[in-house]
C-alpha atoms as a PDB file:
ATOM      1  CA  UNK A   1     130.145 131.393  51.721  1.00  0.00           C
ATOM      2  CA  UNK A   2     127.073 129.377  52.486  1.00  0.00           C
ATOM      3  CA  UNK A   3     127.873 126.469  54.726  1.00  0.00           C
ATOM      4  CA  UNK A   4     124.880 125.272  56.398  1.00  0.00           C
ATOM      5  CA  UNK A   5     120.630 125.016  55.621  1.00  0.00           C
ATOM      6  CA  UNK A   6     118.440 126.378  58.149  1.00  0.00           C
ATOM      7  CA  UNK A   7     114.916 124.393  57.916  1.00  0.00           C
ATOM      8  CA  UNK A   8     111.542 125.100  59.049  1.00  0.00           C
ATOM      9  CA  UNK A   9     109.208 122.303  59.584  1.00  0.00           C
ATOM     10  CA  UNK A  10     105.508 122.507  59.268  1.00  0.00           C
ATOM     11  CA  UNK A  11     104.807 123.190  55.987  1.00  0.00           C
ATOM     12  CA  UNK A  12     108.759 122.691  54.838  1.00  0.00           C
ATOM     13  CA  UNK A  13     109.447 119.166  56.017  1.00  0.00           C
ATOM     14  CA  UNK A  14     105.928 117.428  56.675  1.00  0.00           C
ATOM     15  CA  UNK A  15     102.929 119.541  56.250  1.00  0.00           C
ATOM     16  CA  UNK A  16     101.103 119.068  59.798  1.00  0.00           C
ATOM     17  CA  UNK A  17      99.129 122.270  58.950  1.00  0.00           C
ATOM     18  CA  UNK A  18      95.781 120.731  59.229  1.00  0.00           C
ATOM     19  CA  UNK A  19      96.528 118.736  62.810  1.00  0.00           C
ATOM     20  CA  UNK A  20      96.733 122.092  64.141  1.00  0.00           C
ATOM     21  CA  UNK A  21      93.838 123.691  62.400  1.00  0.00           C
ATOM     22  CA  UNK A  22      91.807 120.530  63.724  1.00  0.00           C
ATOM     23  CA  UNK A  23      93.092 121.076  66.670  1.00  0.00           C
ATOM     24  CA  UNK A  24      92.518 124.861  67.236  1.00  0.00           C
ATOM     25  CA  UNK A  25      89.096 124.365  65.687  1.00  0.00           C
ATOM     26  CA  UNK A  26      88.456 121.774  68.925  1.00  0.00           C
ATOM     27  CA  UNK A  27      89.579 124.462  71.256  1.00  0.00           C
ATOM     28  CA  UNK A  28      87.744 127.103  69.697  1.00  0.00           C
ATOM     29  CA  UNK A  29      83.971 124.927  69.172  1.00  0.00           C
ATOM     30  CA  UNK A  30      84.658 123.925  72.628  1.00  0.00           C
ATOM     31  CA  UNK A  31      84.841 127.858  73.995  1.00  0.00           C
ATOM     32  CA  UNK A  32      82.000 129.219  71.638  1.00  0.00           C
ATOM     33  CA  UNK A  33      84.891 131.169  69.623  1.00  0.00           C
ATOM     34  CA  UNK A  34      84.721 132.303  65.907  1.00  0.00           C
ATOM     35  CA  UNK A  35      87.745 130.006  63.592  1.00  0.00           C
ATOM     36  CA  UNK A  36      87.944 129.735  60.402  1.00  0.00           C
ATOM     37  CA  UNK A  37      90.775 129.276  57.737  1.00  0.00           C
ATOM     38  CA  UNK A  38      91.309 132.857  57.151  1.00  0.00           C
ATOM     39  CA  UNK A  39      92.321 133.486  60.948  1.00  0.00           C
ATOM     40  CA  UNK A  40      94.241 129.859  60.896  1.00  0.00           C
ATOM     41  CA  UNK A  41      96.519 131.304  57.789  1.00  0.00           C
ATOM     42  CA  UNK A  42      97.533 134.080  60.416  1.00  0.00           C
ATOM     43  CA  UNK A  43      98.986 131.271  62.953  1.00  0.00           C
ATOM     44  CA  UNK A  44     101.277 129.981  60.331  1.00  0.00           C
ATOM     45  CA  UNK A  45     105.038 130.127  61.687  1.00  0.00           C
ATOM     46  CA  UNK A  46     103.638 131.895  64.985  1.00  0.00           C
ATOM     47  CA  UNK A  47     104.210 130.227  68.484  1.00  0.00           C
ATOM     48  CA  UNK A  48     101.551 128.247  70.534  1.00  0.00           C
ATOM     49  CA  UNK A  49     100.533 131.400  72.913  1.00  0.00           C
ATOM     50  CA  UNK A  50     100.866 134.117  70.267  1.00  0.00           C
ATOM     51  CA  UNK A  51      98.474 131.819  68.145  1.00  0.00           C
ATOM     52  CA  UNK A  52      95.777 131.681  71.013  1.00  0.00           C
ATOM     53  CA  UNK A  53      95.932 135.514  71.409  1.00  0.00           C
ATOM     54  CA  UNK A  54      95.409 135.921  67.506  1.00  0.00           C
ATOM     55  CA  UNK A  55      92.364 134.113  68.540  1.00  0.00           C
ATOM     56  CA  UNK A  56      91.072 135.815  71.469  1.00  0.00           C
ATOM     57  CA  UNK A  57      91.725 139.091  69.865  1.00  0.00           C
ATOM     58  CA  UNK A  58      89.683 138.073  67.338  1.00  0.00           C
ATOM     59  CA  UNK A  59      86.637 136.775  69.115  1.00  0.00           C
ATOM     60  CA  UNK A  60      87.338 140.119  71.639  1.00  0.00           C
ATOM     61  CA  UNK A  61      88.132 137.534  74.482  1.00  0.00           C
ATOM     62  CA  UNK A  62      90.478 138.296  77.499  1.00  0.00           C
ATOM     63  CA  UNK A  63      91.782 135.876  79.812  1.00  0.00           C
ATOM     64  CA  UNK A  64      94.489 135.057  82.723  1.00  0.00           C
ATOM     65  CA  UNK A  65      97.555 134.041  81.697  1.00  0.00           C
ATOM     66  CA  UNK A  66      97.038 131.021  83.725  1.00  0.00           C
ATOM     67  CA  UNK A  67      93.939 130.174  81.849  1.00  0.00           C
ATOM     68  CA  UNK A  68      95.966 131.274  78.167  1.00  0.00           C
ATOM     69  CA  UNK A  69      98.463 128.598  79.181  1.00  0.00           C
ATOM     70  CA  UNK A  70      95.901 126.026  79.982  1.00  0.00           C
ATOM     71  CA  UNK A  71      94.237 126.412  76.508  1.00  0.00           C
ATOM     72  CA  UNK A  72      97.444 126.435  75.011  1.00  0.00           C
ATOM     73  CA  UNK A  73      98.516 123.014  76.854  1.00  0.00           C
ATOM     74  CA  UNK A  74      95.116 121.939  75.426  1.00  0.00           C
ATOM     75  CA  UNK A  75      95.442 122.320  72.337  1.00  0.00           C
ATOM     76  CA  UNK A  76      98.517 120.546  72.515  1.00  0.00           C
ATOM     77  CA  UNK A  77      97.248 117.551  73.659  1.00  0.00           C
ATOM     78  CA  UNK A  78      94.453 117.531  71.019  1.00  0.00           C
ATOM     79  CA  UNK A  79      97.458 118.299  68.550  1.00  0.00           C
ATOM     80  CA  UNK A  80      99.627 115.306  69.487  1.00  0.00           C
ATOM     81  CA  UNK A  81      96.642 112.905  70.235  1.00  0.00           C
ATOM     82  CA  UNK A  82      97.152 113.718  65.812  1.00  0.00           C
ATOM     83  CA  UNK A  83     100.273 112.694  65.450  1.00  0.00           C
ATOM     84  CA  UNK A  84     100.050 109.408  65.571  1.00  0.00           C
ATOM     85  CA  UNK A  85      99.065 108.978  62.204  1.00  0.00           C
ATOM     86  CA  UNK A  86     102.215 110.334  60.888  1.00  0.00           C
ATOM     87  CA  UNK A  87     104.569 108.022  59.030  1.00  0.00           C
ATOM     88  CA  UNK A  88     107.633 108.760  56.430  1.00  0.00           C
ATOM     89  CA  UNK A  89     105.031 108.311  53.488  1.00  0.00           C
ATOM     90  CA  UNK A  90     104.502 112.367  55.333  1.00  0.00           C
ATOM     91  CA  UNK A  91     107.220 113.740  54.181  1.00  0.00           C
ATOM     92  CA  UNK A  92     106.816 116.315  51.609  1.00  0.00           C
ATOM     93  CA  UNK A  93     107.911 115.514  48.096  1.00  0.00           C
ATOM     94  CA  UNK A  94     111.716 116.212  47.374  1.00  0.00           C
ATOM     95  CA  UNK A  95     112.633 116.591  51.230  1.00  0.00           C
ATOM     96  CA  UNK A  96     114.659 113.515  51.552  1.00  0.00           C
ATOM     97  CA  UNK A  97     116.283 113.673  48.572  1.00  0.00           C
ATOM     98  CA  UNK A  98     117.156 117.465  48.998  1.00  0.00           C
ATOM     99  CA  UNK A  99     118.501 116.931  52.544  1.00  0.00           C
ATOM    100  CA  UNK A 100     120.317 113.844  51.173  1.00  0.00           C
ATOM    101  CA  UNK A 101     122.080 115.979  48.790  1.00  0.00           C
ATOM    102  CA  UNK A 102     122.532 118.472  51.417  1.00  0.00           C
ATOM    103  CA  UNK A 103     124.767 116.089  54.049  1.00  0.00           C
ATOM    104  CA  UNK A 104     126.686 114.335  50.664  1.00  0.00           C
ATOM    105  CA  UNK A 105     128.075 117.726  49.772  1.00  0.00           C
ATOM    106  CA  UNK A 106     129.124 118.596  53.300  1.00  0.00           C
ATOM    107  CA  UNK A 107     126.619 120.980  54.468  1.00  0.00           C
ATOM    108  CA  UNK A 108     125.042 121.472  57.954  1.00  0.00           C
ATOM    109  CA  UNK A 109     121.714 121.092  58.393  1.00  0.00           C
ATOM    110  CA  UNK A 110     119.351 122.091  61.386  1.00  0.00           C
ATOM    111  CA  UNK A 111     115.448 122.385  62.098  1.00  0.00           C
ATOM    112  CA  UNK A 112     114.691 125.707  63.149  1.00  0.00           C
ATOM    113  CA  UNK A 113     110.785 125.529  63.945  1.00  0.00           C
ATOM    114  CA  UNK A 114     108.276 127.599  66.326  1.00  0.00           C
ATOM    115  CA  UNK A 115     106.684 123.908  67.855  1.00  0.00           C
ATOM    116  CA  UNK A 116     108.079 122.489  70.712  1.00  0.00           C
ATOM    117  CA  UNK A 117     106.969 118.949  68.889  1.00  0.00           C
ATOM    118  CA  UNK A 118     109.476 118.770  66.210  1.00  0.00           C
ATOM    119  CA  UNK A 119     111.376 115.937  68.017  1.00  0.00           C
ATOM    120  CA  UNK A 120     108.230 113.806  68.171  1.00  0.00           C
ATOM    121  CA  UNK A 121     107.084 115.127  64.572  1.00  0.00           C
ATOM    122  CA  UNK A 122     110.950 114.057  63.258  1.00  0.00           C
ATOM    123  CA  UNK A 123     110.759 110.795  64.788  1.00  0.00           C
ATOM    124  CA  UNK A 124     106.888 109.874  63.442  1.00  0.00           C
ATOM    125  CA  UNK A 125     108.938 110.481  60.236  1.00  0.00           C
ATOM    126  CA  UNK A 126     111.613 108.583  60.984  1.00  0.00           C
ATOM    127  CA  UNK A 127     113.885 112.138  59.718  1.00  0.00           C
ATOM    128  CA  UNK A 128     115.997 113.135  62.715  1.00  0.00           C
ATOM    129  CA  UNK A 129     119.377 111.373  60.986  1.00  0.00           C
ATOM    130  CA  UNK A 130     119.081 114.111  58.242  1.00  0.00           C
ATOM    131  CA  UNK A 131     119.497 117.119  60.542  1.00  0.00           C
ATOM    132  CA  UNK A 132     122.244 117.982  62.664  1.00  0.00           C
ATOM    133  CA  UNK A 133     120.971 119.835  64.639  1.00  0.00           C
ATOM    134  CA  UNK A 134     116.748 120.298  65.754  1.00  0.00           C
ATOM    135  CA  UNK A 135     116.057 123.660  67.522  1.00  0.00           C
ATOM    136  CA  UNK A 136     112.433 124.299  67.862  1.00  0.00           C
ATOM    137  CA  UNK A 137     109.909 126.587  70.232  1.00  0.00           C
ATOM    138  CA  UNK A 138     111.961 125.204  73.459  1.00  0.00           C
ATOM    139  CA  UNK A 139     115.459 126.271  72.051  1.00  0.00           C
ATOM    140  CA  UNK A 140     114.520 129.989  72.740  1.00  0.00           C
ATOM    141  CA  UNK A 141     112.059 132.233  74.348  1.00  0.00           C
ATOM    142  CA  UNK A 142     110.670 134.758  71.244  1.00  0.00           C
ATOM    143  CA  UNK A 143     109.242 133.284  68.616  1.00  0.00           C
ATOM    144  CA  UNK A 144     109.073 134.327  64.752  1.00  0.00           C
ATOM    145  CA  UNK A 145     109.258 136.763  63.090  1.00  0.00           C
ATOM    146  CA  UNK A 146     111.841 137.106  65.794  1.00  0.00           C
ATOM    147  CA  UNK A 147     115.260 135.777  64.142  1.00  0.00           C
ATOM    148  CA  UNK A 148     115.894 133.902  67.940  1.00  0.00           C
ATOM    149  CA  UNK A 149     115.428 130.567  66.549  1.00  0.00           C
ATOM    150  CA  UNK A 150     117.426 131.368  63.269  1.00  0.00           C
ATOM    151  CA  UNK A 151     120.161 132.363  65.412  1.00  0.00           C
ATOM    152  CA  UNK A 152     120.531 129.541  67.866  1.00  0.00           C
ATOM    153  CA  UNK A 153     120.392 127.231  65.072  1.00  0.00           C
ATOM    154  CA  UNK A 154     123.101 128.394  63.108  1.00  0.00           C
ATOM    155  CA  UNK A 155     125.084 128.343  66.426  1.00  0.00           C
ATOM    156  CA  UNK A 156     124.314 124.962  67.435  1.00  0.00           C
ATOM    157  CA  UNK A 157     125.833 124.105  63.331  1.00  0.00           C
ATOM    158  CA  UNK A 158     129.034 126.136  63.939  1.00  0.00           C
ATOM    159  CA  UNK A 159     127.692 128.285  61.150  1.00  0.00           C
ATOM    160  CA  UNK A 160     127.347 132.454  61.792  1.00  0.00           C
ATOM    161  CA  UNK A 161     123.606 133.304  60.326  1.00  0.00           C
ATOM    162  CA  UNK A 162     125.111 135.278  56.972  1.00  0.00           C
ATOM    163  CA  UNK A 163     126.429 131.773  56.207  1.00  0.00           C
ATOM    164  CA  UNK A 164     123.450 130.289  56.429  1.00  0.00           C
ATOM    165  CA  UNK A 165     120.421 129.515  54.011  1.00  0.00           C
ATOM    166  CA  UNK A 166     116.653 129.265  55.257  1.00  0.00           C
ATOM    167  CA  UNK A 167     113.458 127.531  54.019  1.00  0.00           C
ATOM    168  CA  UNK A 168     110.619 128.490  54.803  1.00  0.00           C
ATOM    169  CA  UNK A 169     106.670 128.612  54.152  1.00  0.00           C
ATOM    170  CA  UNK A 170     105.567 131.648  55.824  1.00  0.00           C
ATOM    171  CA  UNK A 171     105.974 135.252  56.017  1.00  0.00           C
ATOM    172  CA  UNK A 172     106.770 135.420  59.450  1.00  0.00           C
ATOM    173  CA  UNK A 173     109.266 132.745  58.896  1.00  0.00           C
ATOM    174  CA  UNK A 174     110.847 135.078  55.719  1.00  0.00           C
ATOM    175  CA  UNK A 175     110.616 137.636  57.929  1.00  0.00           C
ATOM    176  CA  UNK A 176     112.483 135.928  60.959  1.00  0.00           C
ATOM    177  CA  UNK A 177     115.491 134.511  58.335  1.00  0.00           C
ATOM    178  CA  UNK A 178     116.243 138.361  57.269  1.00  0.00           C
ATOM    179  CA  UNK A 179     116.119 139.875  59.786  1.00  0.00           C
ATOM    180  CA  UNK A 180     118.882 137.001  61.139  1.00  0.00           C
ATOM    181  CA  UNK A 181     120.881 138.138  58.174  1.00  0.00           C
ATOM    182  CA  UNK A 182     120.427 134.788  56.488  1.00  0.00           C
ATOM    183  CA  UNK A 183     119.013 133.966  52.367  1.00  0.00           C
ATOM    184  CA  UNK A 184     115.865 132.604  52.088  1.00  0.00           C
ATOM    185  CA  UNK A 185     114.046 130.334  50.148  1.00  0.00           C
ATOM    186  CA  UNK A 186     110.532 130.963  50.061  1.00  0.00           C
ATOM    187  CA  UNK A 187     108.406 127.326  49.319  1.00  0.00           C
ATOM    188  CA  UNK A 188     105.180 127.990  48.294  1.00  0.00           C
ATOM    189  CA  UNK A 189     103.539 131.377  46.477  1.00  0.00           C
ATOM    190  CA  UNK A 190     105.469 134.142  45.031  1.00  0.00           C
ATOM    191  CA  UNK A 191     102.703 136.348  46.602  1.00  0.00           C
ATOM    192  CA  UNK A 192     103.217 135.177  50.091  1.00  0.00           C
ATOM    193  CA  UNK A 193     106.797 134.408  50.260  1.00  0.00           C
ATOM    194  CA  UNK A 194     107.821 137.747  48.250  1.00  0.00           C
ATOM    195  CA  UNK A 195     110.073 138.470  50.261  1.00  0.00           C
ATOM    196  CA  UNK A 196     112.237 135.523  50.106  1.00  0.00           C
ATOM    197  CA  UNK A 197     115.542 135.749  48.263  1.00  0.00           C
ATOM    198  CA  UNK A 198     114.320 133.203  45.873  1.00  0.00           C
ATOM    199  CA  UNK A 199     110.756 130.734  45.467  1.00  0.00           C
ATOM    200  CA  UNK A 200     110.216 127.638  44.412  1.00  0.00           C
ATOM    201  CA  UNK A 201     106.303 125.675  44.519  1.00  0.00           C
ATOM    202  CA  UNK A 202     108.237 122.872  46.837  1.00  0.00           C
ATOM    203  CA  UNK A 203     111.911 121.428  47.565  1.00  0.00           C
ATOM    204  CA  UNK A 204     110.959 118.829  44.754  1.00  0.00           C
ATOM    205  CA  UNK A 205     112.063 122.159  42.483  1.00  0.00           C
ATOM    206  CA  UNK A 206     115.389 123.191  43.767  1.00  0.00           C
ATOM    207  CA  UNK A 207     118.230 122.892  41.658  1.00  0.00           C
ATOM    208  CA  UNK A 208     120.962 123.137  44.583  1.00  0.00           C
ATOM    209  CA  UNK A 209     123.968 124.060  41.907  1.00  0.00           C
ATOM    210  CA  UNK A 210     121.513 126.681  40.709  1.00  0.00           C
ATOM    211  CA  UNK A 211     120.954 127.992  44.572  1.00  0.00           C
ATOM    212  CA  UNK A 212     124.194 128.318  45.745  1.00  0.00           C
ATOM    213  CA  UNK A 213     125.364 130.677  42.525  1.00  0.00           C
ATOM    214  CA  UNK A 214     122.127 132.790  42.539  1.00  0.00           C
ATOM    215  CA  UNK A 215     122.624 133.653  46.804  1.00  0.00           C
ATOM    216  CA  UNK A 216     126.364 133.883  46.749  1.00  0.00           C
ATOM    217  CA  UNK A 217     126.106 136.741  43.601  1.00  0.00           C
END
């Protein structure tokens, strides 16, 4: 029995994807480092520190782990310098109403997201009222495709994970929601999200009637 929705955010909620591309593309001009679009597709989902060593591994770069967290607080300042520009006109098309349905038919609903800026992201967007819940990159200490996240969001619902449903945008977030033992729905490309239980282009598509029957077969 499914009893609660399990969301990611970038990319799911708002789509902040190109703050942090600007803002890893600051960090990176700024050290002499190779980034382009093809590495910043590989941060999707990841965690702030895991994303910087994509990068360094990339450009063959070793550093402290003083210095890694540094750069990492770095970015993050260039990153939320960003936000500021966010309003609810950022949601992403069908969110609101989805999540509206969501709470009217008695279902618990959390964020479950790798940034440790989803309060501040959810309040630009004037969103945290639809979630019950927000767990996010300082909820737990492994990041996806671990399932941690996942799992202390389904907790904080009262939900166990198998009766939960995940959306996600990105492999490693697929990844992370089955190995938790949860559904997912995959939002974006069937050749990406695979792996998902089921795929729709965005939430504007879901039929939630049409959901619920296909993952409880």
């Amino acid at each position: 029995m499914i009893k609660g929705f399990v969301f990611d955010l970038d990319g799911v909620i708002t789509d902040t994807a190109e703050y942090h591309y600007l803002a890893w593309k600051k960090l990176a001009d700024d050290n002499n480092w190779k980034f382009t679009r093809e590495i910043n597709e590989k941060l999707r989902g990841v965690s702030r520190l895991d994303s910087l060593q994509i990068i360094l591994d990339y450009n063959e770069v070793e550093l402290s782990f003083e210095e890694k967290n540094r750069l990492a607080n770095l970015k993050n300042t260039n990153y939320i310098n960003s936000l500021g520009s966010i309003t609810p006109k950022d949601l992403l098309p069908g969110v609101k109403e989805f999540l509206t349905e969501l709470r009217d038919k008695g279902y618990k609903t959390s964020i479950a997201s790798a940034s440790k800026n989803a309060n501040l992201v959810l309040t630009r967007l004037e969103a945290k009222d639809l979630f019950d819940n927000i767990s996010d990159g300082n909820s737990v200490e492994n990041s996806k495709p671990a399932p941690d996240v996942f799992i202390h969001a389904a907790g904080s619902i009262g939900c166990r994970a198998k009766e939960c449903v995940v959306l996600e945008d990105a492999a490693a977030g697929v990844e992370a929601g089955k190995i938790a033992g949860m559904k997912v729905i995959g939002l974006g490309s069937i050749e990406t999200l695979g792996a998902a239980d089921v795929v729709f282009k965005g939430m504007y598509e879901i039929d939630l009637d049409f959901v619920i029957k296909k993952l409880t077969k």
